[in-house]
Protein backbone atom coordinates (compact mmCIF):
# COMPACT_ATOMS: atom_id res chain seq x y z
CA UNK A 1 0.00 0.00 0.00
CA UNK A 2 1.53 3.30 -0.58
CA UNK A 3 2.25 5.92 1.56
CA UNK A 4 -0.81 8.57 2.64
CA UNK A 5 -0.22 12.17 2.66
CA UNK A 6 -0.57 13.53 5.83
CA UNK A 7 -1.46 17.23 6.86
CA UNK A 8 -1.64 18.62 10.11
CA UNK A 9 -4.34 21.33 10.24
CA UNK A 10 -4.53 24.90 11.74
CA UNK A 11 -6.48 23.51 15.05
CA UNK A 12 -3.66 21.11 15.74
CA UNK A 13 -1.06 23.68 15.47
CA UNK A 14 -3.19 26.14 18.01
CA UNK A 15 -3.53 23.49 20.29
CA UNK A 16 -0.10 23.01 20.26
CA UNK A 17 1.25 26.09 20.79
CA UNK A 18 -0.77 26.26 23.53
CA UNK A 19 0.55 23.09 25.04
CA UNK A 20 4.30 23.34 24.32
CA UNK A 21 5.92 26.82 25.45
CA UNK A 22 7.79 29.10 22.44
CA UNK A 23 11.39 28.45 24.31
CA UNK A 24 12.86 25.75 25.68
CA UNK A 25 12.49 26.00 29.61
CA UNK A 26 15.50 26.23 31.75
CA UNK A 27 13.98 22.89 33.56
CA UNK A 28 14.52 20.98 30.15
CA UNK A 29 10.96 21.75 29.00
CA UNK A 30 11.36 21.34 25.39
CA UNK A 31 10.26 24.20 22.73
CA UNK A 32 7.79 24.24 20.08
CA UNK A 33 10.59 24.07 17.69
CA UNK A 34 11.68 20.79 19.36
CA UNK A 35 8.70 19.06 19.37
CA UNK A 36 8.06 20.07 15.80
CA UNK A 37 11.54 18.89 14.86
CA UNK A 38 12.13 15.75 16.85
CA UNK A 39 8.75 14.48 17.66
CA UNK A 40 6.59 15.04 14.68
CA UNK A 41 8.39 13.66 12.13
CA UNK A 42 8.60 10.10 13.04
CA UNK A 43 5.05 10.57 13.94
CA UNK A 44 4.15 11.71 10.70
CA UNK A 45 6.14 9.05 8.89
CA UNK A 46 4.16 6.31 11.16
CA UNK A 47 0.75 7.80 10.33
CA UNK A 48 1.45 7.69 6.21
CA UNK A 49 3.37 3.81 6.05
CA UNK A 50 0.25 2.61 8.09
CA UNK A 51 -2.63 4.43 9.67
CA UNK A 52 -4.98 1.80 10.44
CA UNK A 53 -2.51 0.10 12.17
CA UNK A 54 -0.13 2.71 14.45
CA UNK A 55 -3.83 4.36 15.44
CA UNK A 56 -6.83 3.22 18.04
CA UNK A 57 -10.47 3.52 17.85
CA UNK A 58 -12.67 6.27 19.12
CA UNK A 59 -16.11 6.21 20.64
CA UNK A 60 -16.20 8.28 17.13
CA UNK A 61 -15.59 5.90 14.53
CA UNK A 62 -14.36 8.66 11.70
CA UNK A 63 -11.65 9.56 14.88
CA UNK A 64 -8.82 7.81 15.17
CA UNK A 65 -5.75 8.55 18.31
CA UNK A 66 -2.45 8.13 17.74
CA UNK A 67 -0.48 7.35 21.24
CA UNK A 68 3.37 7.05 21.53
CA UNK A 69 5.40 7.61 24.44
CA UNK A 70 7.41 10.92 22.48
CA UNK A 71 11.60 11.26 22.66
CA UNK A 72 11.10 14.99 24.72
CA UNK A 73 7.50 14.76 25.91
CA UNK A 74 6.41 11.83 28.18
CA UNK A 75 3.05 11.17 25.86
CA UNK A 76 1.66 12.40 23.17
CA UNK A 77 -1.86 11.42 21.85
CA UNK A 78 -2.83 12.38 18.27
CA UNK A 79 -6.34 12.68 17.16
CA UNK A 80 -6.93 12.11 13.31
CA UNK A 81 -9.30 10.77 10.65
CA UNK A 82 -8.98 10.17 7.04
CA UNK A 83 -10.59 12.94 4.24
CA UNK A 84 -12.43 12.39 1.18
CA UNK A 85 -9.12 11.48 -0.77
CA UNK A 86 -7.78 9.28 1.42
CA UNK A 87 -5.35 11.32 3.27
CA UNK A 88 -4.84 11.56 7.01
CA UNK A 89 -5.73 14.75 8.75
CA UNK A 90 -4.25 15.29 11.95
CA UNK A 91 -6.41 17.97 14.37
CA UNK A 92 -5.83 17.89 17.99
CA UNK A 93 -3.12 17.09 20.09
CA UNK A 94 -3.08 15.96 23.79
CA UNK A 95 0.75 16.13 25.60
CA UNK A 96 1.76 14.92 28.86
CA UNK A 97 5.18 16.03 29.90
């Protein structure tokens, strides 16, 4: 099967910044910048080789969640679901660190 595109959309980037501070915190907090550079990435790569299979069910059964243990964050649980064409769309965010 070939890879899906995934997109992350502007609600999962709000959330986000509201989760994850600007600047890395002097108590090893990581940045924005670093979870957009060290987390994401694999993340997205997982989501496109195989959705159905690195996500869970939701009560909503468009909704999928995406939950990994993250390299900076302690966990990180993705909320997605799959467009018209086939693509993943990736909307909320939930981050324990």
């Amino acid at each position: 099967m070939p890879e899906r595109v995934v997109r992350f959309t502007d609600e999962f980037f709000g959330r986000l910044e509201s989760l994850v501070p600007a600047e890395r915190g002097a108590d090893g907090r990581p940045s924005l910048t670093d979870v957009l550079m060290l987390e994401l990435p694999v993340i997205r790569d997982r989501l496109a080789a195989d959705f159905k299979g690195v996500t869970m069910q939701t009560p909503d059964p468009e909704v999928r969640v995406y939950v990994a243990r993250g390299v900076l964050v302690l966990h990180l649980a993705l909320y997605a679901a799959l467009d018209e064409t086939g693509s993943v769309e990736v909307f909320w965010v939930d981050i324990e660190q």
